[in-house]
Protein backbone atom coordinates (compact mmCIF):
# COMPACT_ATOMS: atom_id res chain seq x y z
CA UNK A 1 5.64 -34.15 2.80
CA UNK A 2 2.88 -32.45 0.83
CA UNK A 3 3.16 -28.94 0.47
CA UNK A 4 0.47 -27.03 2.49
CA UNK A 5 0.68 -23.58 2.52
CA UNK A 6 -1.92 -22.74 5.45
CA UNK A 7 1.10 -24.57 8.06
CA UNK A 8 2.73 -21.13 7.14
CA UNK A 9 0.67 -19.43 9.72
CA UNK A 10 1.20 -19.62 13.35
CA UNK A 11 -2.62 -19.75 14.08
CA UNK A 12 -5.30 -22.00 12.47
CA UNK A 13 -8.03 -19.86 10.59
CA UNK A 14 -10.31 -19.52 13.18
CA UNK A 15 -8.13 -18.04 15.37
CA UNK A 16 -6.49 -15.67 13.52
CA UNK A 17 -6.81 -11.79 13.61
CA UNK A 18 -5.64 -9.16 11.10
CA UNK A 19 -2.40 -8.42 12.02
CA UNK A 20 -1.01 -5.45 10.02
CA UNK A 21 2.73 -6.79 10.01
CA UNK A 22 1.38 -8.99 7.20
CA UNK A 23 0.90 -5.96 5.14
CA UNK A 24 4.69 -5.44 5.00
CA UNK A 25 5.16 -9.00 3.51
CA UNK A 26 1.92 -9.47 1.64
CA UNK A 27 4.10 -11.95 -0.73
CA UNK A 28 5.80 -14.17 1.66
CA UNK A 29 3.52 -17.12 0.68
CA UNK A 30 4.82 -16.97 -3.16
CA UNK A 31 8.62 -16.88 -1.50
CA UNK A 32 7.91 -19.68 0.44
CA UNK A 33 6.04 -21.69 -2.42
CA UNK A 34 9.48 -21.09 -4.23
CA UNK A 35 11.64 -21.96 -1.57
CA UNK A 36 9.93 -24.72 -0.29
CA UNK A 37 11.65 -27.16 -2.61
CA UNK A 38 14.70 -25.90 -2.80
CA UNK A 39 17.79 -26.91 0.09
CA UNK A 40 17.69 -23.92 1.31
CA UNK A 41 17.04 -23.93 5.39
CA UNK A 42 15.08 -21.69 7.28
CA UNK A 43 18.72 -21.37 9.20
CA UNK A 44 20.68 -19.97 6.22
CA UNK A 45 17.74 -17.84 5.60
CA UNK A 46 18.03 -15.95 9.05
CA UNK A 47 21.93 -15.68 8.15
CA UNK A 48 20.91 -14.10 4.95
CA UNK A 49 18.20 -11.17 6.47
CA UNK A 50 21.63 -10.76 9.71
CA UNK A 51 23.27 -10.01 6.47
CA UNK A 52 21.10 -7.40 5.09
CA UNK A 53 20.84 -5.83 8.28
CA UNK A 54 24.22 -5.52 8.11
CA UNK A 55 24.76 -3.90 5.30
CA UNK A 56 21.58 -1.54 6.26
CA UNK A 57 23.61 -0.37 9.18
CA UNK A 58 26.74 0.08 7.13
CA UNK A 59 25.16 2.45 4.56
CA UNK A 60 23.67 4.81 7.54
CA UNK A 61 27.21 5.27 8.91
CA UNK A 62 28.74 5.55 4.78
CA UNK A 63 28.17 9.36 4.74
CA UNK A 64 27.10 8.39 1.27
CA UNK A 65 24.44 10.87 -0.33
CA UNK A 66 22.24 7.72 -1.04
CA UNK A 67 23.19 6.53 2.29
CA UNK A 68 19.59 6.87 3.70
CA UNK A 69 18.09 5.28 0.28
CA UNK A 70 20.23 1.50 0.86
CA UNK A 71 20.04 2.07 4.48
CA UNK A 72 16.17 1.29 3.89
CA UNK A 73 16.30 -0.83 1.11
CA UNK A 74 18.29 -3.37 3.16
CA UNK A 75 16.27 -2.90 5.89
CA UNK A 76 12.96 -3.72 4.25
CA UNK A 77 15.34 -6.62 2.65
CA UNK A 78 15.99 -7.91 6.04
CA UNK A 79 12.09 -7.52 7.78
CA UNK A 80 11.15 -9.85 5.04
CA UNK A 81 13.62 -12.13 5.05
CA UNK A 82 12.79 -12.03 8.95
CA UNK A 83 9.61 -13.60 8.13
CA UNK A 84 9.90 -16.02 5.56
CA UNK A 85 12.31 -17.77 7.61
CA UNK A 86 9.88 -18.72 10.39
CA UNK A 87 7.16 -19.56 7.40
CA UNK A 88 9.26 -21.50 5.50
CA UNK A 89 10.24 -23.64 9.10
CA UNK A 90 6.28 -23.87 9.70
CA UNK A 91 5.53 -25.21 6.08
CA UNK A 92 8.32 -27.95 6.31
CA UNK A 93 7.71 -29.13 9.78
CA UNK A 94 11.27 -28.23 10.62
CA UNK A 95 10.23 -25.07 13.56
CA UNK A 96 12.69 -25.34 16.37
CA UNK A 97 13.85 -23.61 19.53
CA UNK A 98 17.30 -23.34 18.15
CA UNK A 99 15.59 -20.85 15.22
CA UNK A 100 13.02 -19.14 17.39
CA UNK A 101 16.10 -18.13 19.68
CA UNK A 102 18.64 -17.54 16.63
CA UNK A 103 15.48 -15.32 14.63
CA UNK A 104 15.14 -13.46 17.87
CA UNK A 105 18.85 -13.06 18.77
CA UNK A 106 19.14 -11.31 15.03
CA UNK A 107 16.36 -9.25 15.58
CA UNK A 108 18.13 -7.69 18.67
CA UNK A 109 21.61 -7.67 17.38
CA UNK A 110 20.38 -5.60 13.65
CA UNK A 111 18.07 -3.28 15.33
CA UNK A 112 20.96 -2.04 17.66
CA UNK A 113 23.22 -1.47 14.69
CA UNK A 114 21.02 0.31 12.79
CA UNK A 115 19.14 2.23 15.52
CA UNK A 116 22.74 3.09 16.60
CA UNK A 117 23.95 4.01 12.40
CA UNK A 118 20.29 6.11 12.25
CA UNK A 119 20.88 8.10 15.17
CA UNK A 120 25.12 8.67 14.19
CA UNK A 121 23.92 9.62 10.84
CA UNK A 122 21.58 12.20 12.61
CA UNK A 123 24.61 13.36 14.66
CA UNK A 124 26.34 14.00 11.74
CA UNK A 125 23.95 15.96 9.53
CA UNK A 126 22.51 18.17 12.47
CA UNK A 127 26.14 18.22 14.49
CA UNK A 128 23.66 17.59 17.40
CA UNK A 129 25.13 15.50 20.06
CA UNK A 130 21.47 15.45 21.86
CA UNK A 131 20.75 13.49 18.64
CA UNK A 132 22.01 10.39 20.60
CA UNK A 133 19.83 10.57 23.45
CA UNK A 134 16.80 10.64 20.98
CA UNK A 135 17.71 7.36 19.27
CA UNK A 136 18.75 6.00 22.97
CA UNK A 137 15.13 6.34 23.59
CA UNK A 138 13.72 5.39 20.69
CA UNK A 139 15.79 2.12 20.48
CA UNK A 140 14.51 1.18 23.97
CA UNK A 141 10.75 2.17 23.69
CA UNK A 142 10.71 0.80 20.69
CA UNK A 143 12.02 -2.54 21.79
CA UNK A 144 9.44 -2.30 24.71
CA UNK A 145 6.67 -1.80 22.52
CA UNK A 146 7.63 -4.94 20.72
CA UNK A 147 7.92 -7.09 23.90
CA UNK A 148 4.24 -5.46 25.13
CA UNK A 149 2.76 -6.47 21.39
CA UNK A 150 5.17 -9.92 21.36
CA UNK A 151 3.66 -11.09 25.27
CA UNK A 152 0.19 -11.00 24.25
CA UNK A 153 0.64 -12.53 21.07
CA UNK A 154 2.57 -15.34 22.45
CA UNK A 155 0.07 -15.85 25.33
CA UNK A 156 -2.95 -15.88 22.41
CA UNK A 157 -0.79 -18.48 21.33
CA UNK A 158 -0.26 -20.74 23.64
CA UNK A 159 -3.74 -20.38 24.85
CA UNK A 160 -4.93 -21.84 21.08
CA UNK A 161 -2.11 -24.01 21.52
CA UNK A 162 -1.20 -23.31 17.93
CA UNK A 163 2.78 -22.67 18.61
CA UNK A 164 4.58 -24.23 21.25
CA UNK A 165 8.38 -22.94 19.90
CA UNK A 166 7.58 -20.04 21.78
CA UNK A 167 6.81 -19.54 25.37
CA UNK A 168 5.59 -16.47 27.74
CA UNK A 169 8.16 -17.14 30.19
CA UNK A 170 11.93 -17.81 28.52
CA UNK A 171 13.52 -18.20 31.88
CA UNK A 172 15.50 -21.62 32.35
CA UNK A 173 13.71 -24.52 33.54
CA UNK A 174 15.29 -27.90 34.60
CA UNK A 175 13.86 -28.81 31.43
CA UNK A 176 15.86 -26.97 29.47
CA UNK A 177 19.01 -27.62 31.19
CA UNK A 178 18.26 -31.33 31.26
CA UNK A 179 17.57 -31.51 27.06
CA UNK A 180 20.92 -29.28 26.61
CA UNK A 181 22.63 -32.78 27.65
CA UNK A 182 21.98 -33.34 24.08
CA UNK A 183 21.77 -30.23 22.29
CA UNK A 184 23.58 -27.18 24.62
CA UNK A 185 23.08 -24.91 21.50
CA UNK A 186 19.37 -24.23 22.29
CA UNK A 187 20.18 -23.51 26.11
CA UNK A 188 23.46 -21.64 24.91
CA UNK A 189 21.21 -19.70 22.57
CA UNK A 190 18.07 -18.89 25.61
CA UNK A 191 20.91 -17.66 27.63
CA UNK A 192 21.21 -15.24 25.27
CA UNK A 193 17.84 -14.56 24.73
CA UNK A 194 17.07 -14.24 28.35
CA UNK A 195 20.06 -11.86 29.07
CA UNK A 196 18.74 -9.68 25.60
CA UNK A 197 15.38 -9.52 26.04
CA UNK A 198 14.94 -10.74 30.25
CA UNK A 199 14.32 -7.81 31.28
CA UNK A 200 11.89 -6.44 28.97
CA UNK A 201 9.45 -9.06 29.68
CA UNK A 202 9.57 -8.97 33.41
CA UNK A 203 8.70 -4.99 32.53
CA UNK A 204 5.41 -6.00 30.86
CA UNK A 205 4.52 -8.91 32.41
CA UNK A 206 4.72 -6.74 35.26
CA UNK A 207 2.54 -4.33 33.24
CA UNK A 208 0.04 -6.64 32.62
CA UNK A 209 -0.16 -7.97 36.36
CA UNK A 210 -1.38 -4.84 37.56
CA UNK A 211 -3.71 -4.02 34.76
CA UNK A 212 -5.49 -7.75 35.16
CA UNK A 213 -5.89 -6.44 39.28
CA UNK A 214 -7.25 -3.39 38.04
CA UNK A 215 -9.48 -4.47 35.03
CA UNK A 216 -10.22 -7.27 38.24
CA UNK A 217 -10.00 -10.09 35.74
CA UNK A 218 -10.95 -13.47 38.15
CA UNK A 219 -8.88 -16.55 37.00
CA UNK A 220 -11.69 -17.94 34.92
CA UNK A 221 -11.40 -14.74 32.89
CA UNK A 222 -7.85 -14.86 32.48
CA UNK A 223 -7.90 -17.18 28.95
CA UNK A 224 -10.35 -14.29 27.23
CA UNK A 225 -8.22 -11.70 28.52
CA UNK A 226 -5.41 -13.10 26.52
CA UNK A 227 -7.74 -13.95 23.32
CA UNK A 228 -9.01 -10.39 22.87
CA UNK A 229 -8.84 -10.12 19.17
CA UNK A 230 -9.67 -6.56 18.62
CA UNK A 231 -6.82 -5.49 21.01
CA UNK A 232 -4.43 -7.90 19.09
CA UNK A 233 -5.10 -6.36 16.19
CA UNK A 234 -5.09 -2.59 17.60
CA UNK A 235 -1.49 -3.50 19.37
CA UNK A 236 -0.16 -5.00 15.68
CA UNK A 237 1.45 -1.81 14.88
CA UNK A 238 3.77 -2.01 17.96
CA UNK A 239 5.81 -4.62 16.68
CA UNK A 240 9.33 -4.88 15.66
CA UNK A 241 8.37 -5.47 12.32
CA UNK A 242 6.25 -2.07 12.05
CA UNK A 243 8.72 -0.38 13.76
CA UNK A 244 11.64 -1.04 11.54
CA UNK A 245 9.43 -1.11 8.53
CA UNK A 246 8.37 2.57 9.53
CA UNK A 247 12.08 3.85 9.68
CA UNK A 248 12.49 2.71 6.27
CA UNK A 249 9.95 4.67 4.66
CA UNK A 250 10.65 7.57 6.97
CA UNK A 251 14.64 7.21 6.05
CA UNK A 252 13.38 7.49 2.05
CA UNK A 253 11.71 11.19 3.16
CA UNK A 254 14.88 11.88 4.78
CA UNK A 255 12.75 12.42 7.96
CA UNK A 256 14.57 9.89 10.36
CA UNK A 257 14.67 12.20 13.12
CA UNK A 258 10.59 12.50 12.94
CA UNK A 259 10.72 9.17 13.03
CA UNK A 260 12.51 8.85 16.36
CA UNK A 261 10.42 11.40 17.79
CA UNK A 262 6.73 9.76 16.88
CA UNK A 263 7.95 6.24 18.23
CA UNK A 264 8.76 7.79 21.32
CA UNK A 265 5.75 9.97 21.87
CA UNK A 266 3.16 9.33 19.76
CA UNK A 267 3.47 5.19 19.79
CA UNK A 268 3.80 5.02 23.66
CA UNK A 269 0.73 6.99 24.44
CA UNK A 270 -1.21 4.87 21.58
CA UNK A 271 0.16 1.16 23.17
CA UNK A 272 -0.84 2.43 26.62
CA UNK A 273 -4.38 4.37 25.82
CA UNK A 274 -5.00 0.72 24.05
CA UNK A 275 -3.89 -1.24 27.50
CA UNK A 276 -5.94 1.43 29.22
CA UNK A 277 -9.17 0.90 26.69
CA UNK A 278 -8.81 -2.87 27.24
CA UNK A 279 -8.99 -2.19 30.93
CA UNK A 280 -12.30 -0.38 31.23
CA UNK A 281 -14.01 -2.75 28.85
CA UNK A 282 -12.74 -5.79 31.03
CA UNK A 283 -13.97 -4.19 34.68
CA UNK A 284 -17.26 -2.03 33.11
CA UNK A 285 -18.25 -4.02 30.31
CA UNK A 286 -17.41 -7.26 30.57
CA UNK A 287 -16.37 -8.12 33.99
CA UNK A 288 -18.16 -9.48 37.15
C-alpha cells in the first residue's frame, strides 16, 4: 500500500477544523513517515507511550530534586506517543476497535497515576493533606472536560462519517457480543472502557440533552448542531491531550498546584460559558 500521509487524519480536508491539540504534536507526520515502514505496530506503540507514563508517574513520587523536570518530560513523551499511534493505524489501514479501546484504556490508567504522583508530590512539599482533595477534583473535572470535548468530536465524526472505530454510545450491543465469538478481546477491552469512562458520557450526553431542549434544536437541526466548527475548535483546549500537556509545562515552573487550581475553576467556567454561547446562537440566531 502506497504511503499517503493525508489517511493520518481522522477527517477529510473539508471537514476539518483547527484543533489546537495538533499544536502539541506539530511533528507527528515526520514520525509517522519514519515509522511507516518499519514493523513497528501501532499496538507496541501504545505499550511504549503506557511506558512513559509510567515512568512520568514514578519521578513525581521520587522526591528527586529534578523530580518535577522527568515527571514532564515523560509526560510530553507519552501525549505524543498517544498520537502517533492512532496516525500511524490510520496511514496503514490497520485502525481497529481493539486499539481505540487499548489507546483509551491507557489514557485512563496514566492520567490516574500521575494525577495521583502530582497531587502526593504536592502533599509532600506543602505537608498539606487538603492537597489531595485538590487533585481529586482536578483529576475528575479534568476527565469530564475531556469526555464533553471527546462527545462532540466523535458525533462530528460520525456525522462526516470519516471514523467509524469510534462511536457516541460505547454501551454493548448484541453486535458486539455476537463478533466477540471470534475476537472476545475487543468486547473484553469495551467492558473496560464502559466501566472507565460509562459514566462520564451518560454525564454529558445528559448535558447535551438538555441544552439541545433549550437551544430548541428540531431533529432536522440536530446534524449542524453536531458540525459546529467554531465551537469544535473553541472546546479543543478541553481535551486530555491539553490537559496533560498543560501540567507539563506548569510542572517545569514548579507551579503544579496552580495548575490544579485553573483546571478546576478557570477551565470549567470556559467549557460551560462555550456550551452556554452555543446555546443562544442555536435558539436566537439560528434557530426556528
Amino acid at each position: 500500500m502506497a504511503f499517503d500521509l493525508e489517511k493520518m487524519n481522522k477527517l477529510p480536508r473539508e471537514a476539518r477544523f483547527f484543533d489546537v491539540n495538533g499544536l502539541w504534536y506539530f511533528f507527528n507526520g515526520w514520525l509517522v513517515r519514519i515509522l511507516y515502514p518499519t514493523p513497528i505496530t501501532p499496538n507496541q506503540i501504545t505499550f511504549l507511550s503506557l511506558v512513559l507514563g509510567l515512568l512520568s508517574a514514578g519521578f513525581y513520587v521520587s522526591g528527586k530534586p529534578d523530580a518535577l523536570v522527568w515527571g514532564a518530560v515523560f509526560l510530553y513523551g507519552k501525549v505524543v506517543l498517544d498520537n502517533v499511534d492512532g496516525n500511524l493505524a490510520r496511514v496503514r489501514g490497520t485502525s481497529s476497535r481493539f486499539g481505540r479501546f487499548l489507546d483509551s484504556l491507557a489514557d485512563f490508567l496514566i492520567t490516574v497515576l500521575v494525577y495521583i504522583s502530582a497531587t502526593f508530590y504536592l502533599v509532600q512539599e506543602t505537608g498539606d493533606n487538603g492537597s489531595w482533595y485538590l487533585g481529586f477534583f482536578a483529576l475528575l473535572f479534568g476527565f469530564m472536560q475531556s469526555t464533553f470535548f471527546v462527545f462532540y468530536l466523535v458525533s462530528y465524526t460520525s456525522s462526516v462519517g470519516s471514523y467509524e472505530k469510534n462511536r457516541v454510545d460505547e454501551t454493548i450491543t448484541r453486535e458486539d457480543e455476537a463478533a466477540a465469538e471470534e475476537n472476545p478481546w475487543d468486547l473484553n477491552l469495551q467492558k473496560l472502557f464502559v466501566w472507565a469512562y460509562g459514566w462520564q458520557d451518560r454525564l454529558v450526553e445528559r448535558l447535551d440533552f438538555f441544552s439541545r431542549k433549550i437551544a430548541k434544536v428540531s431533529e432536522k437541526e440536530e446534524t449542524k448542531w453536531y458540525s459546529d466548527k467554531r465551537f469544535l475548535t473553541a472546546i479543543s483546549p478541553l481535551c486530555l491531550c491539553t490537559n496533560n500537556v498543560m501540567l507539563a509545562v506548569f510542572s517545569l515552573l514548579d507551579q503544579v498546584e496552580l495548575f490544579f487550581i485553573l483546571l478546576i475553576l478557570v477551565m470549567n467556567f470556559y467549557g460551560m460559558g462555550l456550551l452556554v454561547w452555543k446555546i443562544f446562537r442555536q435558539r436566537y440566531f439560528t434557530g426556528k
